[in-house]
C-alpha atoms as a PDB file:
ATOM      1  CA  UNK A   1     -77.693   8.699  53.054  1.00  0.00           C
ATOM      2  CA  UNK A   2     -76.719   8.787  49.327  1.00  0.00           C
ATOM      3  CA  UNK A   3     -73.516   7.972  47.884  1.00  0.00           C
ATOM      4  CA  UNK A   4     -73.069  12.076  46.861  1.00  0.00           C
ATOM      5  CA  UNK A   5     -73.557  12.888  50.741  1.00  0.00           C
ATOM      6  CA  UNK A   6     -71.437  10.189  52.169  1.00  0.00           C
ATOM      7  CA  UNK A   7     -69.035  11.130  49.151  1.00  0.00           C
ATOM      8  CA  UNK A   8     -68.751  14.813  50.612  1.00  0.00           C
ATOM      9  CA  UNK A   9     -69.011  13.356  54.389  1.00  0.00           C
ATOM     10  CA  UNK A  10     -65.455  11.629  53.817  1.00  0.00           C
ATOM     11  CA  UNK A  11     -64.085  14.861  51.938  1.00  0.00           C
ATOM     12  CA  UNK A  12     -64.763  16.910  54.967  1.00  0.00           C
ATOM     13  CA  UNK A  13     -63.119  14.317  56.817  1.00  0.00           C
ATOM     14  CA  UNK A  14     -60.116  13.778  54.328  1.00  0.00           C
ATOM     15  CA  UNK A  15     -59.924  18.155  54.397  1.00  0.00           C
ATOM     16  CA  UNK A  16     -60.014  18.263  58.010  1.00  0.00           C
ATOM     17  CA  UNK A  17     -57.059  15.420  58.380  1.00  0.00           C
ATOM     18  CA  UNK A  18     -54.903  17.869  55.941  1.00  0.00           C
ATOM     19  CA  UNK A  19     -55.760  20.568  58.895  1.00  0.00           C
ATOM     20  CA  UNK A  20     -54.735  18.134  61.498  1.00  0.00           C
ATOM     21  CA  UNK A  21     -51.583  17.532  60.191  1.00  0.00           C
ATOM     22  CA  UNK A  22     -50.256  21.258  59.428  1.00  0.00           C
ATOM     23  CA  UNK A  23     -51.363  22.109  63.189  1.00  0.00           C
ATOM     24  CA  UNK A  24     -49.541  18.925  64.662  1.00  0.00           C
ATOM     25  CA  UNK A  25     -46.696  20.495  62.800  1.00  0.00           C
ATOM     26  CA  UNK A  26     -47.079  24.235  64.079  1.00  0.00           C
ATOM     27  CA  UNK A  27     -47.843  22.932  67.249  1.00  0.00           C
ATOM     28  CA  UNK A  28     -44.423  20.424  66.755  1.00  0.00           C
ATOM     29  CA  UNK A  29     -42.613  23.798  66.035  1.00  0.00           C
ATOM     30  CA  UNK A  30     -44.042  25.760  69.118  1.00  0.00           C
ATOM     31  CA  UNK A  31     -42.897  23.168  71.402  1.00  0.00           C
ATOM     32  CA  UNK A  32     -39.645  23.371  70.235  1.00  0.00           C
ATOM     33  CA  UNK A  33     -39.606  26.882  70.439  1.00  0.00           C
ATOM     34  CA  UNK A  34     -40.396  26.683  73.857  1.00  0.00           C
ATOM     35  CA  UNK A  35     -37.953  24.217  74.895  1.00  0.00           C
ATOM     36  CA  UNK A  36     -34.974  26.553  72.951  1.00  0.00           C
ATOM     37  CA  UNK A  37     -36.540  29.361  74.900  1.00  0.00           C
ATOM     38  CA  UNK A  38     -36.471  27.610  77.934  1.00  0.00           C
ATOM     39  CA  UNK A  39     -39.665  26.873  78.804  1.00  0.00           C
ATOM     40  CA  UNK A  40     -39.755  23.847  81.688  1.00  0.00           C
ATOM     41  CA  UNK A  41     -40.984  20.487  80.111  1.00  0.00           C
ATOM     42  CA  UNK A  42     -43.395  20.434  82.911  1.00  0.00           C
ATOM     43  CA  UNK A  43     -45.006  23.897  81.707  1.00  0.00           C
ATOM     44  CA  UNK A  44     -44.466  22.216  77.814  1.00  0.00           C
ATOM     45  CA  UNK A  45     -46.815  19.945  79.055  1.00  0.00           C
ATOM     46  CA  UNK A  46     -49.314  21.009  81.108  1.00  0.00           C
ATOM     47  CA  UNK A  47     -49.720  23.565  77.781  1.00  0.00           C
ATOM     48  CA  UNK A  48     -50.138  20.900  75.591  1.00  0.00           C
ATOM     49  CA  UNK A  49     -51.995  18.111  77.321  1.00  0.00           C
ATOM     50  CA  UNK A  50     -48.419  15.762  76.051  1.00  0.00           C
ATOM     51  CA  UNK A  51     -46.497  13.569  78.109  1.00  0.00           C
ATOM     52  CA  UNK A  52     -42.875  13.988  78.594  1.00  0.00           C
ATOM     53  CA  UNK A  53     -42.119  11.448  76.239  1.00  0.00           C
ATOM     54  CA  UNK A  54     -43.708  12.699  73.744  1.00  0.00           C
ATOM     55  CA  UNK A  55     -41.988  16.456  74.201  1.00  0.00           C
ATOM     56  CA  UNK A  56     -38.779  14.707  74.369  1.00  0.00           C
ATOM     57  CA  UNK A  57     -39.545  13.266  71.353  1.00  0.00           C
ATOM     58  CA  UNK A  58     -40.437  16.086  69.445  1.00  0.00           C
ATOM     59  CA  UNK A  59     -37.660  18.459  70.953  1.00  0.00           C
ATOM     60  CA  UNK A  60     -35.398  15.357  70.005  1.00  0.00           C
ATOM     61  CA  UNK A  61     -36.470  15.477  66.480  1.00  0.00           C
ATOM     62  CA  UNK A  62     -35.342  18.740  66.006  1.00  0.00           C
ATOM     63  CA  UNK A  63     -31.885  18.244  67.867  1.00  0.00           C
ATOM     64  CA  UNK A  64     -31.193  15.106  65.521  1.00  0.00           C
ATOM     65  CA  UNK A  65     -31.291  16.919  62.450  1.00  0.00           C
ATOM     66  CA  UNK A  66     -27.533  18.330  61.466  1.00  0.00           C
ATOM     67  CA  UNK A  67     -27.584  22.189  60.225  1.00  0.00           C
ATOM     68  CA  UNK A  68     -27.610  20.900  56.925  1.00  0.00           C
ATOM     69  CA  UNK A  69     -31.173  19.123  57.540  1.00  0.00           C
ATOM     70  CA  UNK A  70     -33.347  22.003  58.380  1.00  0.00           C
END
């Protein structure tokens, strides 16, 4: 392993972290979208493979934010 390869190893890993994040986000966006839509939290998670914590959580997120927020 040279230091270009390893060099374009952690740029992969750097892009793919970027990717990460913006689907964490969609998927953040989704799951509210579900919840506003009525979607059970049970069916929120057994979609997602979250806990109910973490759904209330993100669905929280969204309800915390004033109009003015968004």
């Amino acid at each position: 392993m040279d230091k270009r390869s390893l060099a374009q190893f952690a740029q992969r890993f750097r892009d793919a972290e970027q990717r990460t994040e913006v689907l964490r986000q969609e998927l953040a966006v989704a799951i509210q979208q579900a919840d506003t839509d009525d979607v059970s939290q049970k069916d929120i998670c057994e979609a997602t493979g979250y806990t109910r914590q973490q759904v209330r959580r993100i669905v929280m997120a969204v309800e915390s934010e004033g109009p003015d927020d968004a």
